[in-house]
Protein backbone atom coordinates (compact mmCIF):
# COMPACT_ATOMS: atom_id res chain seq x y z
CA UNK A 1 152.37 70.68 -21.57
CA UNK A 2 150.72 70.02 -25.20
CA UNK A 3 149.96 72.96 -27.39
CA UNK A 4 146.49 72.07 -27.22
CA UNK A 5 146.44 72.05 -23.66
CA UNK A 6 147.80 75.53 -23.28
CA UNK A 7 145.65 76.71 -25.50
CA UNK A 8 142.71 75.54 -23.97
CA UNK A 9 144.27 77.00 -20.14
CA UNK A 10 144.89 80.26 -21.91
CA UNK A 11 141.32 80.47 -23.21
CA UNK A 12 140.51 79.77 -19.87
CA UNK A 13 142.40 82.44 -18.05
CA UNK A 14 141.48 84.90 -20.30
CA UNK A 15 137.83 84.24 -19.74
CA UNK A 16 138.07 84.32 -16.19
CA UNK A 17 139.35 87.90 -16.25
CA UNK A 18 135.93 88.68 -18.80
CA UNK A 19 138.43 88.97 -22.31
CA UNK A 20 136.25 90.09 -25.13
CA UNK A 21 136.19 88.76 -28.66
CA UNK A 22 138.62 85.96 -28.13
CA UNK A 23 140.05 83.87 -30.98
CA UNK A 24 142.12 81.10 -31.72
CA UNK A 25 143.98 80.60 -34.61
CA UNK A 26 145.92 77.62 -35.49
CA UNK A 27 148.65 78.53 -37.53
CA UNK A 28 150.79 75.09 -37.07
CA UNK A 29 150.55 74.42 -40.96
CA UNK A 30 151.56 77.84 -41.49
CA UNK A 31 154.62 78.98 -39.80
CA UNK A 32 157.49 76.97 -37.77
CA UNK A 33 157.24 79.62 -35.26
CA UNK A 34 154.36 78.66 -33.33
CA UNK A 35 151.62 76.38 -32.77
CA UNK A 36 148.81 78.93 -31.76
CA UNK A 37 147.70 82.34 -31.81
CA UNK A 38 145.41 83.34 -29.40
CA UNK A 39 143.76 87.27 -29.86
CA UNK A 40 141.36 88.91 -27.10
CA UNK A 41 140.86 92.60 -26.14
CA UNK A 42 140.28 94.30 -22.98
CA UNK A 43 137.95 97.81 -22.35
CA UNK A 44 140.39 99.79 -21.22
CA UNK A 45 144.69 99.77 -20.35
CA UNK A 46 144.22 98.47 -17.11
CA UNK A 47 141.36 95.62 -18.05
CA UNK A 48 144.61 94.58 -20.66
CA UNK A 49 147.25 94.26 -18.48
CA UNK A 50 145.11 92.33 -15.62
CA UNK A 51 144.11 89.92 -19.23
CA UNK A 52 147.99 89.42 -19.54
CA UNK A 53 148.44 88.57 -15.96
CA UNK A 54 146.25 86.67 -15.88
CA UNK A 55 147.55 84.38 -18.87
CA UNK A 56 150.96 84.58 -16.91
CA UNK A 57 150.34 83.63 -13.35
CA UNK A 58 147.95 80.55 -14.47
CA UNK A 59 150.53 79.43 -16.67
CA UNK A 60 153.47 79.61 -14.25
CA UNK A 61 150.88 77.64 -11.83
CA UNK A 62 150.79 75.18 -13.91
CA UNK A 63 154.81 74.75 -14.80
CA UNK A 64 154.70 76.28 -18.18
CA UNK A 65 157.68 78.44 -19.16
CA UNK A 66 157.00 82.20 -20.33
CA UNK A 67 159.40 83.29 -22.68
CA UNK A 68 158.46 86.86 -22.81
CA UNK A 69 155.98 89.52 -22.13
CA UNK A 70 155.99 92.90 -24.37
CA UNK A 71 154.21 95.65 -23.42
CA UNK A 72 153.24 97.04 -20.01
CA UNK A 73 151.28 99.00 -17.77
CA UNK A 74 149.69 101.34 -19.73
CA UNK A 75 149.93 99.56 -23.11
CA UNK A 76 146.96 99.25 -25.30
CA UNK A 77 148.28 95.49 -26.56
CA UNK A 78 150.44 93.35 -24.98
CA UNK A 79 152.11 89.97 -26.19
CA UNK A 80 152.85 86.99 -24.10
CA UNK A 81 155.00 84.78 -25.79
CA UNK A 82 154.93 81.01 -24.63
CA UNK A 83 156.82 78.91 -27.15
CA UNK A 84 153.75 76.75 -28.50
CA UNK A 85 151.10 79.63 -28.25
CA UNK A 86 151.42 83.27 -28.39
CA UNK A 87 149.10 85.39 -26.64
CA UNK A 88 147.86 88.90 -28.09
CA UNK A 89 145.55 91.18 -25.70
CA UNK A 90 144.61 94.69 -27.32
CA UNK A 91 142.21 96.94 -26.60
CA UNK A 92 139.45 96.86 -29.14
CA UNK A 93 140.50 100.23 -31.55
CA UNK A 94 144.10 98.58 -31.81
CA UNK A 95 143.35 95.12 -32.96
CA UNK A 96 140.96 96.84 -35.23
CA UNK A 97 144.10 98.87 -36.38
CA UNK A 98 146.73 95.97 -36.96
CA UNK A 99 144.07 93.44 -37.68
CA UNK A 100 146.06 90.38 -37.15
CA UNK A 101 143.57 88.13 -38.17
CA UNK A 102 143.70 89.34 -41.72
CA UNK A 103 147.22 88.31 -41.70
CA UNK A 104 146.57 84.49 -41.10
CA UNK A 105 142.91 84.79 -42.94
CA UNK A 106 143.59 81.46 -44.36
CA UNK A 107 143.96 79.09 -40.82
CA UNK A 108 142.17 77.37 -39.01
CA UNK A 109 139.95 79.92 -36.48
CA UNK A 110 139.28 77.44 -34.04
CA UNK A 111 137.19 79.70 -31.58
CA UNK A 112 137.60 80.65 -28.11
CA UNK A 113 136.94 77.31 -26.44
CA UNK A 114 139.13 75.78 -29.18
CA UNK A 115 137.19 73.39 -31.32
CA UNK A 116 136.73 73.39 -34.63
């Protein structure tokens, strides 16, 4: 599967599961490491974790590979790392902590359905 179309099937799991505030950040020109970075946060631990999930089990569906998941149960952000996109789901107070959009400030923010 093209980086664009996991993108677009993460954006889509995550707003089938009601993520807040999601954002897509295209970071290709900007580091060899991956393609996309999506954000979103969840109201509360367990709103997070069903987010993540979520991400997961439509992406196995569809064939895709996940190379990792860090964080857990009662974590208050949680990556899912698939190769071409990396997923970040925080609850509102950490992504306002870490702000890892000021980090790539410079990309592309190419919105939560993807297009810029």
């Amino acid at each position: 599967m093209q980086a664009e179309q996991l993108k677009d099937l993460i954006v889509n799991a995550l707003e089938d599961v009601k993520a807040q505030d999601i954002s897509v950040i295209d970071v290709r020109d900007r580091t060899s490491v991956t393609d996309f970075m999506v954000l979103a946060s969840g109201t509360s631990n367990r709103h997070v974790k069903s987010l993540a999930d979520s991400v997961v089990v439509d992406a196995k569906e569809k064939g895709v590979r996940v190379s990792s998941v860090e964080g857990g149960g009662g974590s208050d952000w949680i990556l899912v790392d698939m190769g071409d996109v990396i997923v970040h789901v925080m609850l509102p107070a950490t992504r306002e902590f870490y702000d890892l959009e000021r980090f790539w400030r410079d990309a592309p923010d190419v919105g939560a359905a993807g297009s810029e």
